[in-house]
N, C-alpha and C. Protein backbone atom coordinates (compact mmCIF):
# COMPACT_ATOMS: atom_id res chain seq x y z
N UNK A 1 0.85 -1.18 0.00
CA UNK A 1 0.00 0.00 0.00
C UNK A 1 0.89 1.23 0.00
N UNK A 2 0.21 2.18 -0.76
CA UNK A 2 1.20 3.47 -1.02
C UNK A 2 0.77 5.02 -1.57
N UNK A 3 0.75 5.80 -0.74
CA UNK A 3 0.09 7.04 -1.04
C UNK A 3 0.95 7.90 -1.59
N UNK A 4 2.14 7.41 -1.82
CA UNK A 4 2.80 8.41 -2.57
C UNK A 4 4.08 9.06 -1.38
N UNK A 5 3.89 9.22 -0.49
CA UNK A 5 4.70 9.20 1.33
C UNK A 5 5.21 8.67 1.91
N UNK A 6 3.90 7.48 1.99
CA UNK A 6 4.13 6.48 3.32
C UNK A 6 3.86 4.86 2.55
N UNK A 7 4.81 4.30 2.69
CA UNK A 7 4.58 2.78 1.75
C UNK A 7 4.85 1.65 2.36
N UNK A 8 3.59 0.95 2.86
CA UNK A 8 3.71 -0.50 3.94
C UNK A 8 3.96 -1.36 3.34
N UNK A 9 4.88 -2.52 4.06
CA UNK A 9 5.26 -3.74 3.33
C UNK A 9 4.30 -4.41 3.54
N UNK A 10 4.00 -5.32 2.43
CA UNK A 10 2.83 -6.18 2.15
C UNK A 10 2.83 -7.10 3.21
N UNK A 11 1.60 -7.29 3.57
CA UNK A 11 1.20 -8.54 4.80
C UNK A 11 1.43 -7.57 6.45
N UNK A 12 1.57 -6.34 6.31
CA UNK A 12 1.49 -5.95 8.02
C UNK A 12 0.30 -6.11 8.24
N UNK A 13 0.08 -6.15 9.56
CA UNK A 13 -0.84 -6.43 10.12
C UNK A 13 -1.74 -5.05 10.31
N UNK A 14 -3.23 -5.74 9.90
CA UNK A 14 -3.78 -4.43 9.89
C UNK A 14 -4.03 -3.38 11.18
N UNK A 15 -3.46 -3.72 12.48
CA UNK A 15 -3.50 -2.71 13.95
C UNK A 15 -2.72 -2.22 13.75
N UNK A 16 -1.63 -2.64 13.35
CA UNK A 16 -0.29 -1.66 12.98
C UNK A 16 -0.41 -0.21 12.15
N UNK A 17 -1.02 -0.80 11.60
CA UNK A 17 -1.47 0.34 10.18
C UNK A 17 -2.64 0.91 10.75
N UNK A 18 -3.05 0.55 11.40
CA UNK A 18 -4.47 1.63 12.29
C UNK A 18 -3.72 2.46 13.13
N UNK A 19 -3.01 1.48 13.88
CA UNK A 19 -2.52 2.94 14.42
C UNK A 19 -1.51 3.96 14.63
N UNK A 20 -1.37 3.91 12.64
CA UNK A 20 0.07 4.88 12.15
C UNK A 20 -1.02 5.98 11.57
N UNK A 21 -2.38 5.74 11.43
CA UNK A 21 -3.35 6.91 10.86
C UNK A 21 -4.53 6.95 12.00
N UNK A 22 -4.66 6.70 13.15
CA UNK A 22 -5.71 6.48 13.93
C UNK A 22 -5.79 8.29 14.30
N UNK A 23 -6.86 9.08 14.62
CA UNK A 23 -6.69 10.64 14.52
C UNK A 23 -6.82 10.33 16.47
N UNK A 24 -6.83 9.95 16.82
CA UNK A 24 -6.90 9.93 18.21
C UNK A 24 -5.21 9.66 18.73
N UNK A 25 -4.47 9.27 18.24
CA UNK A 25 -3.58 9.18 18.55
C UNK A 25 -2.54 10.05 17.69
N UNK A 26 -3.05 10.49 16.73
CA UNK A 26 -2.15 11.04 15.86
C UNK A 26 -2.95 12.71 15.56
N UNK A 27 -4.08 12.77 15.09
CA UNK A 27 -4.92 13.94 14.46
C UNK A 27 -4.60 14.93 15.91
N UNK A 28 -4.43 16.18 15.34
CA UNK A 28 -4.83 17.38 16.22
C UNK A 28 -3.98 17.52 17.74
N UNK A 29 -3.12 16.34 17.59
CA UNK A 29 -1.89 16.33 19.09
C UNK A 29 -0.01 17.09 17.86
N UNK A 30 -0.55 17.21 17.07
CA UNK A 30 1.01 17.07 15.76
C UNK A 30 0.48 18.04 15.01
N UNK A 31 1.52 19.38 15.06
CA UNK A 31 1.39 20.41 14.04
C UNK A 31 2.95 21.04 14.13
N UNK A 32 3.09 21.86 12.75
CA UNK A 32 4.02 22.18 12.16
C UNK A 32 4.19 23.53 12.38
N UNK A 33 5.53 24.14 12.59
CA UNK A 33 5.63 25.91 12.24
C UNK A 33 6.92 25.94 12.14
N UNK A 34 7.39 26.99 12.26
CA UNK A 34 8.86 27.37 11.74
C UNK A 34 9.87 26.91 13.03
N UNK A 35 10.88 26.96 12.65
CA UNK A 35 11.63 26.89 13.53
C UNK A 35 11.59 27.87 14.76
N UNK A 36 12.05 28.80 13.97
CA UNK A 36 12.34 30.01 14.65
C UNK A 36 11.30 30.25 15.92
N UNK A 37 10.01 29.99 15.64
CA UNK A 37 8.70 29.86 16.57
C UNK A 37 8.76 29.03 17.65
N UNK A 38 9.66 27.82 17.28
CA UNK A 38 9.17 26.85 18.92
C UNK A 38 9.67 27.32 19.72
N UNK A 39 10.72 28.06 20.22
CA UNK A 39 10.82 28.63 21.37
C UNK A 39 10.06 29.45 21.88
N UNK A 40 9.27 29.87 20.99
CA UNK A 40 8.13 31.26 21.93
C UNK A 40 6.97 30.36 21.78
N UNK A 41 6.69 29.00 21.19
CA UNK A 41 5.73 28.75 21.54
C UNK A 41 5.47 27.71 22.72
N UNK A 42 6.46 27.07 22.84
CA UNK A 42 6.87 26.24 24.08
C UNK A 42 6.90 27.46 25.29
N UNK A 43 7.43 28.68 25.17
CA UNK A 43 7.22 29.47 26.22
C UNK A 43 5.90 29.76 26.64
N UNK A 44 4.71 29.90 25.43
CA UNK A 44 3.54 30.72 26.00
C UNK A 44 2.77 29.28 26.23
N UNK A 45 2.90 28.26 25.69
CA UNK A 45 2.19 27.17 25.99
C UNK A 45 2.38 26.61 27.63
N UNK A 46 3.94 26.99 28.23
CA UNK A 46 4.14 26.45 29.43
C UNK A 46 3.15 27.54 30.75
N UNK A 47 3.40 28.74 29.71
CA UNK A 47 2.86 29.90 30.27
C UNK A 47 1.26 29.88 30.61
N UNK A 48 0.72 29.17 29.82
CA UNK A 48 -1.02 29.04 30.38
C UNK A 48 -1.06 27.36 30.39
N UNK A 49 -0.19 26.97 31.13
CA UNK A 49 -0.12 25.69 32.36
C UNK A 49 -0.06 23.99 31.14
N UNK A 50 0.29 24.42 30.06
CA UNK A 50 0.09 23.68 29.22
C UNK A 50 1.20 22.72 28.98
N UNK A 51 1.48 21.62 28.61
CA UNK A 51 2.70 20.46 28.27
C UNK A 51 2.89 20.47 26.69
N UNK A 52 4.04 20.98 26.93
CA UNK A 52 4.13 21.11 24.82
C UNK A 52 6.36 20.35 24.54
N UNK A 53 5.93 19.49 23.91
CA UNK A 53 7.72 19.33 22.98
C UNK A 53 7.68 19.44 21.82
N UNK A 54 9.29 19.67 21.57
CA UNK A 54 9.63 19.72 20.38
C UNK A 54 9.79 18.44 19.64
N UNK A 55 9.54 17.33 18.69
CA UNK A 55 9.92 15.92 18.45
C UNK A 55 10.51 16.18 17.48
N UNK A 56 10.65 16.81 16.88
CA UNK A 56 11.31 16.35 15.47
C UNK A 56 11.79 17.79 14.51
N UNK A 57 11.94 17.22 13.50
CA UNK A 57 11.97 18.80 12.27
C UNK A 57 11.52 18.06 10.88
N UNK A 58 10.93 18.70 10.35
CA UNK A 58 10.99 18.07 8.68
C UNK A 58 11.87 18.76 7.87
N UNK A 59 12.39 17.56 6.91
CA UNK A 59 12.90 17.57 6.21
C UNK A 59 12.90 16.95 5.17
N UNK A 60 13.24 17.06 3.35
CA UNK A 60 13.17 16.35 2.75
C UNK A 60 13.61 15.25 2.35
N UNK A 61 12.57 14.59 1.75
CA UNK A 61 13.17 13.01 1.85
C UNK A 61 12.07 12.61 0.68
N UNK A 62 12.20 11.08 0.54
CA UNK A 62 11.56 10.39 -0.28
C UNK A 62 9.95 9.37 0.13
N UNK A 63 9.93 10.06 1.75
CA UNK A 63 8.90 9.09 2.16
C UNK A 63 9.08 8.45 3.39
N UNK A 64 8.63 7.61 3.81
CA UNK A 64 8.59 6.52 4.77
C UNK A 64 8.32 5.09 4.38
N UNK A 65 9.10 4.13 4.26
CA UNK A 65 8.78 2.86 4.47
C UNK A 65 9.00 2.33 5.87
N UNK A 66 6.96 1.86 6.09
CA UNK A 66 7.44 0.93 7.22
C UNK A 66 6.93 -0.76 6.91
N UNK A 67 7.69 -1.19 7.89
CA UNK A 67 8.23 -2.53 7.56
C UNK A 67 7.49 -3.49 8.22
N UNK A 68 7.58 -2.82 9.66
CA UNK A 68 6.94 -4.27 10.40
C UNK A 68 6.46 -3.10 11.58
């Protein structure tokens, strides 16, 4: 299976794959902005009592294959 992104090896199991798109675990907890921003936004988020990290950065690439 393959959207053009993200491309599963044939035969995973279908929980696996539920819950790499499940929106409860994934939808509306994961958003994007500039760099330059996470520090003031990790500040005002701690600032009205809130839990916020940084995980990652994007960058370009060819996708994701997952495997198992």
């Amino acid at each position: 299976m393959s959207d053009g992104f993200v491309r599963l090896a044939a035969g995973l199991e279908a929980a696996r794959t539920q819950l790499l798109f499940d929106p409860q675990t994934s939808g509306g907890l994961l958003f994007a902005l500039p760099a330059p921003a996470s520090d003031a936004l990790l500040r005002a988020l701690a600032a009205a009592g809130e839990p916020g990290w940084e995980i990652g950065r994007v960058v370009e690439g060819a996708g994701i294959d997952v495997t198992r």
